[in-house]
Protein backbone atom coordinates (compact mmCIF):
# COMPACT_ATOMS: atom_id res chain seq x y z
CA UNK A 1 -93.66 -200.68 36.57
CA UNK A 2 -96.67 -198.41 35.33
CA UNK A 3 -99.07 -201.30 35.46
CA UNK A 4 -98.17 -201.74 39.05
CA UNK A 5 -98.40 -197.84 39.92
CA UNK A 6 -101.83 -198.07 38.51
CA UNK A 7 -102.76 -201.59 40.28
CA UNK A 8 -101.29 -199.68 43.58
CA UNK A 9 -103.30 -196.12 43.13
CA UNK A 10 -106.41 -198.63 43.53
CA UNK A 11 -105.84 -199.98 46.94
CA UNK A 12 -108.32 -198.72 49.78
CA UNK A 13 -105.25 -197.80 51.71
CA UNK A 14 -103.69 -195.18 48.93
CA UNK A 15 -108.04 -194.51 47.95
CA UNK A 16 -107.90 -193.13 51.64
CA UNK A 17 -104.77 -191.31 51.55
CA UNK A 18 -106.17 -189.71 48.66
CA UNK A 19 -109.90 -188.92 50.19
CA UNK A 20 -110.68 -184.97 50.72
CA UNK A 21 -113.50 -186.30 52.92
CA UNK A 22 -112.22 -185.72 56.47
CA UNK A 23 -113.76 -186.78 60.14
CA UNK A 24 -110.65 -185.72 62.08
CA UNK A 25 -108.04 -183.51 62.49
CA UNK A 26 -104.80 -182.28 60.86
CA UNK A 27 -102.33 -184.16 63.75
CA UNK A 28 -104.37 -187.80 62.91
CA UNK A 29 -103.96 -186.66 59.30
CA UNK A 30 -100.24 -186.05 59.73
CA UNK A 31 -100.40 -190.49 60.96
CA UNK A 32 -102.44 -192.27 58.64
CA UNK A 33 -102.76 -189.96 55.78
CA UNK A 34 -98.69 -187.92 55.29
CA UNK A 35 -96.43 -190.69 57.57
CA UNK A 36 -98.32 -193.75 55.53
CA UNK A 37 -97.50 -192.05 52.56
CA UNK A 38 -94.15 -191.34 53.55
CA UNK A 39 -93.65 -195.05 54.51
CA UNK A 40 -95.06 -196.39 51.26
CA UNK A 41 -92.42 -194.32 49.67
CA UNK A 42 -89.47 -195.58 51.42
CA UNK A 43 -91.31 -199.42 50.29
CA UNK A 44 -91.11 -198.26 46.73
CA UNK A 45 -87.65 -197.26 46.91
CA UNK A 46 -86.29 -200.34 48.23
CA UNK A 47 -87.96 -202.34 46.32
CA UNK A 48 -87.04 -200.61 42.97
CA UNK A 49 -83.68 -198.82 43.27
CA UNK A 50 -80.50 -199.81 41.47
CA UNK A 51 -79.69 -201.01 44.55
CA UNK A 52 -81.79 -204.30 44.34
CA UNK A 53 -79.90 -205.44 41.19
CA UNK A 54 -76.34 -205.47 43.42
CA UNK A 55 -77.85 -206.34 46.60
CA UNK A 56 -74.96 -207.88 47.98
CA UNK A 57 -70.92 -208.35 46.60
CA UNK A 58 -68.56 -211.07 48.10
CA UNK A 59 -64.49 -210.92 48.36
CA UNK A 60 -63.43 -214.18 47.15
CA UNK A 61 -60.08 -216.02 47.58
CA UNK A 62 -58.38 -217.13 44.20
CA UNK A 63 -59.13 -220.67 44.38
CA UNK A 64 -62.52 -219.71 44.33
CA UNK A 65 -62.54 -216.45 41.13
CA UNK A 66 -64.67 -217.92 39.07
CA UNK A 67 -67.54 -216.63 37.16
CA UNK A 68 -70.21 -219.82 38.59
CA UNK A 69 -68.57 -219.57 42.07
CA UNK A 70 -68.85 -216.28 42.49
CA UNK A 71 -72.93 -215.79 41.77
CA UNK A 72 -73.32 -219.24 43.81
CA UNK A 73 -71.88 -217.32 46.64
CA UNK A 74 -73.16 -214.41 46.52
CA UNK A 75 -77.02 -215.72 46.50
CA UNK A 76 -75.65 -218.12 49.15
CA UNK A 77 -75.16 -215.64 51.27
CA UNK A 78 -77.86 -213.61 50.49
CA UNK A 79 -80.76 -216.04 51.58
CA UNK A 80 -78.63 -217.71 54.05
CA UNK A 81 -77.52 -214.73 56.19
CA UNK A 82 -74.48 -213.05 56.80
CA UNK A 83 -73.32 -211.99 60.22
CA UNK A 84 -71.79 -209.33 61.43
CA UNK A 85 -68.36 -208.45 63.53
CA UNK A 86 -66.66 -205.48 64.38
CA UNK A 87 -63.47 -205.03 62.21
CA UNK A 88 -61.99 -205.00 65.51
CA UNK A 89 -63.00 -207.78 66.65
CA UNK A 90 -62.07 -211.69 65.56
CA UNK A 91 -64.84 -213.42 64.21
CA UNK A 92 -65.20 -216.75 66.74
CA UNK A 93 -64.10 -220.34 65.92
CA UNK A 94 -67.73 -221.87 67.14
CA UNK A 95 -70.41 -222.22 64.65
CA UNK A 96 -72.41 -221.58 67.19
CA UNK A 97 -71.79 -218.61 68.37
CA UNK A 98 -71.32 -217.26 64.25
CA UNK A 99 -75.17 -218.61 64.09
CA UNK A 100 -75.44 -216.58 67.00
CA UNK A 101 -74.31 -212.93 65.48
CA UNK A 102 -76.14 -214.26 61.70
CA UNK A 103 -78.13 -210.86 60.41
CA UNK A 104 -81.49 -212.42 58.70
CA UNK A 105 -84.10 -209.40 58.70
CA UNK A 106 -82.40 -207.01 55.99
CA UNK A 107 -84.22 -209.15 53.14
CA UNK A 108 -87.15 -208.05 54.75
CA UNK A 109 -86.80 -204.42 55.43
CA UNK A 110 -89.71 -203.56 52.72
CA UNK A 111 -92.56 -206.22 54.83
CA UNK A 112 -90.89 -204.69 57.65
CA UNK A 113 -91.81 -200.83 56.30
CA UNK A 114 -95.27 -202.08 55.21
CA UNK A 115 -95.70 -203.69 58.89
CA UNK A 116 -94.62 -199.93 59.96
CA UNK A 117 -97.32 -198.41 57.58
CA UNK A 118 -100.40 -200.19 58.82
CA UNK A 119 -99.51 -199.86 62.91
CA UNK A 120 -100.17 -196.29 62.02
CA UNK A 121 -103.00 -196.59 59.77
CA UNK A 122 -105.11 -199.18 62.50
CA UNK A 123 -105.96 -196.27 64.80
CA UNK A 124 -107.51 -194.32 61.30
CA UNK A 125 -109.08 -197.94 60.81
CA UNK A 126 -110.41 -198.40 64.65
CA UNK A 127 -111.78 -194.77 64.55
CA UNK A 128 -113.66 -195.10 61.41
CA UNK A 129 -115.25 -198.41 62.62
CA UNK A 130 -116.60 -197.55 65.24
CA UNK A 131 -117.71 -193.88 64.52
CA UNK A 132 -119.07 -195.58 61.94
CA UNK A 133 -122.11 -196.67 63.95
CA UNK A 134 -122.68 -193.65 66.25
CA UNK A 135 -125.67 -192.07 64.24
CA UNK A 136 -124.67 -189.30 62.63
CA UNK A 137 -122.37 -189.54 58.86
CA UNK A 138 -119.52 -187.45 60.80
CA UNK A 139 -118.09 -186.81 56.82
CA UNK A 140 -121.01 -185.84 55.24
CA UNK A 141 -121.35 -183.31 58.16
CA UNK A 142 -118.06 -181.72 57.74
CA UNK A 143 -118.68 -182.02 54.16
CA UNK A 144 -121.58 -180.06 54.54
CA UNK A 145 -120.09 -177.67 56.57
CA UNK A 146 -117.28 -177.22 53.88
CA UNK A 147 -120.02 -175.39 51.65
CA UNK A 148 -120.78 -171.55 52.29
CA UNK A 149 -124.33 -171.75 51.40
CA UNK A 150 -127.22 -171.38 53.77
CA UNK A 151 -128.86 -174.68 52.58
CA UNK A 152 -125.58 -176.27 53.20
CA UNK A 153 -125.68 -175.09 56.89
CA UNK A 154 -129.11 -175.33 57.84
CA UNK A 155 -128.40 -179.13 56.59
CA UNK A 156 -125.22 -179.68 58.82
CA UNK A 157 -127.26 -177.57 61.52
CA UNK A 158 -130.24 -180.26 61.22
CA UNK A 159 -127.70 -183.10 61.57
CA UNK A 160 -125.73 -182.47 64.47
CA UNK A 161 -129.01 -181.21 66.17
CA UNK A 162 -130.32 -183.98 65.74
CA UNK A 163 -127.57 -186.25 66.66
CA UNK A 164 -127.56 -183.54 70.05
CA UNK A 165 -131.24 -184.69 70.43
CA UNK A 166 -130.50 -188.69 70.54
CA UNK A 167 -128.79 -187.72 74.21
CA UNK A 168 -131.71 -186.06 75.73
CA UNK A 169 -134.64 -189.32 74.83
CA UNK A 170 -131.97 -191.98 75.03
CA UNK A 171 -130.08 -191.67 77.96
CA UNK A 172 -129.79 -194.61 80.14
CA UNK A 173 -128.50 -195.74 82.64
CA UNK A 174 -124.84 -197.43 83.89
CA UNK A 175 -124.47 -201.29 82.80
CA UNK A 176 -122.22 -203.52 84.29
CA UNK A 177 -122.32 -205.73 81.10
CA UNK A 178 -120.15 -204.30 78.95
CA UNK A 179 -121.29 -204.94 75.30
CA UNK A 180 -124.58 -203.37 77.00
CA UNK A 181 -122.38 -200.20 78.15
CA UNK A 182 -121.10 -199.75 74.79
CA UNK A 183 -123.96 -200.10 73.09
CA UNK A 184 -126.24 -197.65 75.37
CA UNK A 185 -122.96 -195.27 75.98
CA UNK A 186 -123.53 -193.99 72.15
CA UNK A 187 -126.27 -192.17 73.64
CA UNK A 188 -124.80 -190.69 76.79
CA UNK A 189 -123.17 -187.53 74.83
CA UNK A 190 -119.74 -188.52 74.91
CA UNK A 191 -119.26 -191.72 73.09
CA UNK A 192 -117.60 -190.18 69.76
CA UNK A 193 -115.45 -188.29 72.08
CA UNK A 194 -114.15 -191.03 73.89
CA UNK A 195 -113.67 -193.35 71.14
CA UNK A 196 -111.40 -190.32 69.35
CA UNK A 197 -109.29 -189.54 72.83
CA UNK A 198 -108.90 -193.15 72.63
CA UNK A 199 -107.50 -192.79 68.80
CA UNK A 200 -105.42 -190.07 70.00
CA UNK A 201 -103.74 -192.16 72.79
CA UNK A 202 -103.25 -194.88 70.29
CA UNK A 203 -101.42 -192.68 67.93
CA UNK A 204 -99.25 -191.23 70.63
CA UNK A 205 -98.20 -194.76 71.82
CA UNK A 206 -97.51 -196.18 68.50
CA UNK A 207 -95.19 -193.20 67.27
CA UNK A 208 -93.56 -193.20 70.42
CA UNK A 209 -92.91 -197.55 69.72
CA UNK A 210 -92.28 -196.84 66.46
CA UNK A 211 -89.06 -194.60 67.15
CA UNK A 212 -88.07 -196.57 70.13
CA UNK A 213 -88.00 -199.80 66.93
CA UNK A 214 -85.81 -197.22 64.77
CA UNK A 215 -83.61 -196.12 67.05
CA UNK A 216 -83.28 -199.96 68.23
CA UNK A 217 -82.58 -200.59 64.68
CA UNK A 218 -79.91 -198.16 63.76
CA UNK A 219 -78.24 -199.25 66.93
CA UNK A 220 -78.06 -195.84 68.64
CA UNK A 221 -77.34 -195.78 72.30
CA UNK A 222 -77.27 -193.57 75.30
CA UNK A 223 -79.44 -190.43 75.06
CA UNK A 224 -81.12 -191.11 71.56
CA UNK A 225 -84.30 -192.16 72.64
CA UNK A 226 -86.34 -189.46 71.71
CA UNK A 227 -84.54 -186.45 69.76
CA UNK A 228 -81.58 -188.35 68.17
CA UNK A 229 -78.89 -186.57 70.13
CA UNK A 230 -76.24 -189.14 69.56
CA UNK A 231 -76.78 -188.49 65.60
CA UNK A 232 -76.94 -184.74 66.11
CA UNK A 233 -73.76 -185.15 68.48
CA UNK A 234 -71.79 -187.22 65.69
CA UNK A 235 -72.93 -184.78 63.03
CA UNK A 236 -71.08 -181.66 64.87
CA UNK A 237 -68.31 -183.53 66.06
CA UNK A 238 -67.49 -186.13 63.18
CA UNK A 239 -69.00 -185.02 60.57
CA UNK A 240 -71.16 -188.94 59.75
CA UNK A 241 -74.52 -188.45 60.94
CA UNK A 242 -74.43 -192.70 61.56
CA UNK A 243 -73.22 -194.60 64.39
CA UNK A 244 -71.52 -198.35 63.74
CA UNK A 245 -74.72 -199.78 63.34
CA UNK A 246 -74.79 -203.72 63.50
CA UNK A 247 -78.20 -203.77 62.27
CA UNK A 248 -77.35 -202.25 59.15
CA UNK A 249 -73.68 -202.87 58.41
CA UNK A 250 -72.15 -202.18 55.46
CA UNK A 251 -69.71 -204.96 55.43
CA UNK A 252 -70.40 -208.36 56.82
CA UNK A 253 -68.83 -212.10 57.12
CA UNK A 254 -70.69 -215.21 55.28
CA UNK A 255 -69.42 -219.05 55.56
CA UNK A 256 -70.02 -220.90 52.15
CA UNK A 257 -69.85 -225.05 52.59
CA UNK A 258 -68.38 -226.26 49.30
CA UNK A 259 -68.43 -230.00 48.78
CA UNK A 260 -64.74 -231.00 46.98
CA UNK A 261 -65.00 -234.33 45.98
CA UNK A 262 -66.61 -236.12 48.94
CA UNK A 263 -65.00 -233.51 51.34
CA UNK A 264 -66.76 -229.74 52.37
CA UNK A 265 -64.92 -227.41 52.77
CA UNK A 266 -65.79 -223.97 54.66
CA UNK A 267 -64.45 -220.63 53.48
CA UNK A 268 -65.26 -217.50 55.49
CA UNK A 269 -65.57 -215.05 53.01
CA UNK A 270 -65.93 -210.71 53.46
CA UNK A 271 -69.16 -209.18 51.79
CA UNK A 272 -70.70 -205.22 51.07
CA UNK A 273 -74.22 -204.80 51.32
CA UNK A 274 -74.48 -201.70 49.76
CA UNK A 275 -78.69 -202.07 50.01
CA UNK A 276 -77.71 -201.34 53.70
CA UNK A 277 -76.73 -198.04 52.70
CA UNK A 278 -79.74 -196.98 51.86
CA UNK A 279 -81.78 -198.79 54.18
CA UNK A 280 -80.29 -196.95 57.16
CA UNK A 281 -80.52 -193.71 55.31
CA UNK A 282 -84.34 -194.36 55.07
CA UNK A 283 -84.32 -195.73 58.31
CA UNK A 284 -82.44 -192.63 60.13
CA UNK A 285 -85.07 -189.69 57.54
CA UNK A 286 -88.03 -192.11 59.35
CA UNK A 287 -86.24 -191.71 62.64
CA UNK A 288 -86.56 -188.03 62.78
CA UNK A 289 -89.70 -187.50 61.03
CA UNK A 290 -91.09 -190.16 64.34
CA UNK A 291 -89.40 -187.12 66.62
CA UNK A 292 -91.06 -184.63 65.24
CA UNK A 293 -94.69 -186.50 64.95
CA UNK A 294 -94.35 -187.61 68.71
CA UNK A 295 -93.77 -183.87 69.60
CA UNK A 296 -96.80 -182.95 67.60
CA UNK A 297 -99.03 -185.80 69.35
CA UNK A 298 -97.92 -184.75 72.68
CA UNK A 299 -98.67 -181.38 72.24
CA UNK A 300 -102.36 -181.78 70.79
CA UNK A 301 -103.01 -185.03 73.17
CA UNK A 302 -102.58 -182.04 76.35
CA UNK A 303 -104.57 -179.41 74.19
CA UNK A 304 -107.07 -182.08 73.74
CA UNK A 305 -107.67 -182.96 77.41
CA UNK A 306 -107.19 -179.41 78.32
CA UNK A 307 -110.18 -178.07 76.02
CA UNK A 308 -112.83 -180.93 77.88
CA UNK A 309 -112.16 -178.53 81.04
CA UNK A 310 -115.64 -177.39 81.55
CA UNK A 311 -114.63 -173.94 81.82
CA UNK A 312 -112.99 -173.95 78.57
CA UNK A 313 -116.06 -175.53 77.25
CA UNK A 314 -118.16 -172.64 78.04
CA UNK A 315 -115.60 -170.37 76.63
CA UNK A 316 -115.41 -171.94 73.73
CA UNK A 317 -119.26 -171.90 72.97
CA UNK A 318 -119.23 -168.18 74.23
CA UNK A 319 -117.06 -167.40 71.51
CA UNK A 320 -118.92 -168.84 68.51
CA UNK A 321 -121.90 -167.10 69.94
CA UNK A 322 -120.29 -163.57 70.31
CA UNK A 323 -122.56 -162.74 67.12
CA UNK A 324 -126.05 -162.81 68.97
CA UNK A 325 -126.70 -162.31 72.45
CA UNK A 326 -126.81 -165.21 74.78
CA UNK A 327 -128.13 -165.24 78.53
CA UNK A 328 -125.15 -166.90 80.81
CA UNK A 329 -127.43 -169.51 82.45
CA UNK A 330 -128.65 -170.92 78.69
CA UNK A 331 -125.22 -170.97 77.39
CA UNK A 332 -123.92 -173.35 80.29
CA UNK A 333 -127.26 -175.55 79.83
CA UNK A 334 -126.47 -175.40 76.18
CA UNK A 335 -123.18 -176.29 76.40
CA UNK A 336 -123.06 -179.08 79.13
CA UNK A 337 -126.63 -180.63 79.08
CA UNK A 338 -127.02 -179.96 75.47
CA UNK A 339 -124.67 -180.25 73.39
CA UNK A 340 -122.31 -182.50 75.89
CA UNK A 341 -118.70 -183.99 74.72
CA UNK A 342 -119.77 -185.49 71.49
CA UNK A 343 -121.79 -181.84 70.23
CA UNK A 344 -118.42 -179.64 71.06
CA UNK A 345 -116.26 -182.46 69.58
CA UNK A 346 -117.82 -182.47 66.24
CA UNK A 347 -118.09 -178.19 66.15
CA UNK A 348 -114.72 -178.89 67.07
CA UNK A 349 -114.23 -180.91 64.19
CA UNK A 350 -115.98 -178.55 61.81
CA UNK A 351 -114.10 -175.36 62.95
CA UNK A 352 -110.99 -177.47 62.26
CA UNK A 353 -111.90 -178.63 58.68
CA UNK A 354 -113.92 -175.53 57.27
CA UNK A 355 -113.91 -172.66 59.52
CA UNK A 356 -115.10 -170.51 62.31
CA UNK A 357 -117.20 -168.23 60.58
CA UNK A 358 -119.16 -171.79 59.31
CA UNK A 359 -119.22 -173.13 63.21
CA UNK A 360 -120.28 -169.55 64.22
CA UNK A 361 -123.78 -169.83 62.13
CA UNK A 362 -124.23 -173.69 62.38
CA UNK A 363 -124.06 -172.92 66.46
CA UNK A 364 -126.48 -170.06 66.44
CA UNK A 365 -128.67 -172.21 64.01
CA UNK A 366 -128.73 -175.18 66.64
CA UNK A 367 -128.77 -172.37 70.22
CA UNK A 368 -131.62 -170.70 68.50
CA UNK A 369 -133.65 -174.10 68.24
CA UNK A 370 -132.66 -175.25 71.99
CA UNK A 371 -134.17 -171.47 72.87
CA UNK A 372 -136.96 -171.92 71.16
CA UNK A 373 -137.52 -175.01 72.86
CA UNK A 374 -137.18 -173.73 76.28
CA UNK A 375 -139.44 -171.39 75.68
CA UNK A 376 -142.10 -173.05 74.73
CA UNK A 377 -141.65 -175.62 77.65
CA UNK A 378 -141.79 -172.60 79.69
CA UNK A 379 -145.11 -171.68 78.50
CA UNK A 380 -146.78 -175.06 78.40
């Protein structure tokens, strides 16, 4: 088991979870970096716990209470399938429609949490892809920033400035052709932008699937879509936080075909899954950890669209430059012409990984070089 902690600390996925270096923000953090781990967890426990050695345990008649027919059935059933009926209900006389109600994923429920684990790290994956080809080392800037040294800043202040430069020689213009638009669109001033609203939106739609799966999976009905009522509801009322779930049941039905001297014979026997137990229990934590991450996408997805009003672009660049006076008409030039989407994305960024104070003198570092600039234009 150590050798296999060690082998598993080494993959680029955990590496990543791991990495201090950051080029986003504490909500796409809170995806790839806390819910992966989170996930990889739950893998770990199911594939470890006690509850692996006694996976599944079979009622047997008496003709059949013996020691070799009783693991033979048991493993039968196990990688055969086992369906499920309500204790209500009596189990059908086709073997049809038995086949029909058979229960095969719950051997799988650890490929099924790794499957979980990378649909939220491929956003992190997309995003660092393609940012990684936009001109500017978007870690090594915030890394930069990170440091309260003037070297440090006038080094992230030469960066982005120079990124914020690219726009202004290598604009061109609209393409139909679309690998053309791409590749010219890194210099319009709002490529990085767009390819992290695009992130955003892909974590926000992949929570929001991922809960719809649990939720699916736990068979909740009615109102449970989002916030779990019907668990909350059954809490208060009942006091068992889970529904009659056929997903996960607890106790299912198996036939076993055992040949008897030239004849088979079929015997329906009753089995516990007690591995069920804790799969749903993992299942249901994973179900309201997903409510609370969609809530927290939703809410920075509109803060993020709401911050690329212009007017809250020039207030937010009139606020990290409250420290040295500014004349109104070169702040709004700064800002829109300027620095554009991608340069108040990546302050953005910085303000959100080192601090204000940090953005405050990289800004005034980078307005005082666009001044300059003016100036001198003016003159000549």
């Amino acid at each position: 088991m150590d050798a296999f902690i060690k082998e598993l600390v080494k993959w680029p996925v955990v590496l990543r979870l791991r990495t201090l270096n950051n080029d986003d923000e504490h909500v796409d953090r809170l995806n790839h970096r806390v819910t992966v781990g989170i996930i990889l967890i739950a893998v770990f426990i199911t594939s470890t716990t006690p509850f692996i050695s006694n996976r599944i345990s079979c009622w047997l008649p008496t003709e059949l209470k013996h020691s070799s027919y009783s693991k033979y059935i048991e493993h039968y059933c196990w990688i055969s399938n086992t369906y499920y009926i309500h204790s209500n209900v009596t189990p059908p006389h086709s073997d049809d429609d038995r086949r029909a109600l058979q229960i095969s994923y719950y051997q799988w429920v650890p490929i099924l949490l790794i499957l979980m684990a990378l649909c939220f790290y491929a956003p992190r994956m997309f995003w660092r892809s393609f940012n990684a080809h936009c001109g500017i080392d978007i870690q090594n800037l915030v890394k930069k920033s990170q440091i309260s040294s003037k070297n440090s800043v006038k080094n992230a202040s030469a960066m982005l400035n120079y990124y914020c430069q690219s726009f202004k020689y290598k604009r061109s213009k609209l393409s139909i052709n679309m690998p053309a638009y791409i590749r010219h669109n890194k210099h319009r001033g709002n490529y990085l932008f767009s390819l992290y609203f695009l992130t955003r939106f892909m974590y926000l739609i992949n929570s929001i699937f991922q809960l719809i799966l649990l939720n699916l999976l736990l068979g909740h009905r009615g109102n449970a879509w989002f916030l779990d009522i019907d668990i909350m509801k059954s809490i208060f009322r009942y006091g068992n936080p889970l529904l009659d779930s056929p997903y996960f049941p607890r106790v299912t039905l198996c036939d076993v075909p055992i040949r008897e001297i030239a004849e088979i014979h079929r015997y329906t026997v009753q089995c516990a899954l007690p591995i069920n137990i804790l799969n749903e229990k993992i299942f249901l934590a994973l179900s309201f950890w997903f409510s609370y991450l969609i809530l927290h996408n939703i809410f920075s997805f509109i803060i993020l669209i709401y911050q690329q009003f212009q007017r809250k672009r020039i207030e937010y660049i009139r606020r990290l430059t409250t420290l040295f006076p500014v004349d109104k008409e070169y702040l709004e030039n700064f800002t829109t012409n300027y620095l554009t989407y991608d340069g108040l994305f990546l302050l953005r960024l910085i303000s959100h990984n080192s601090s204000e104070s940090q953005t405050m003198d990289i800004v005034e570092n980078i307005f005082e070089k666009y001044r300059n600039e003016r100036i001198n234009k003016l003159h000549t």
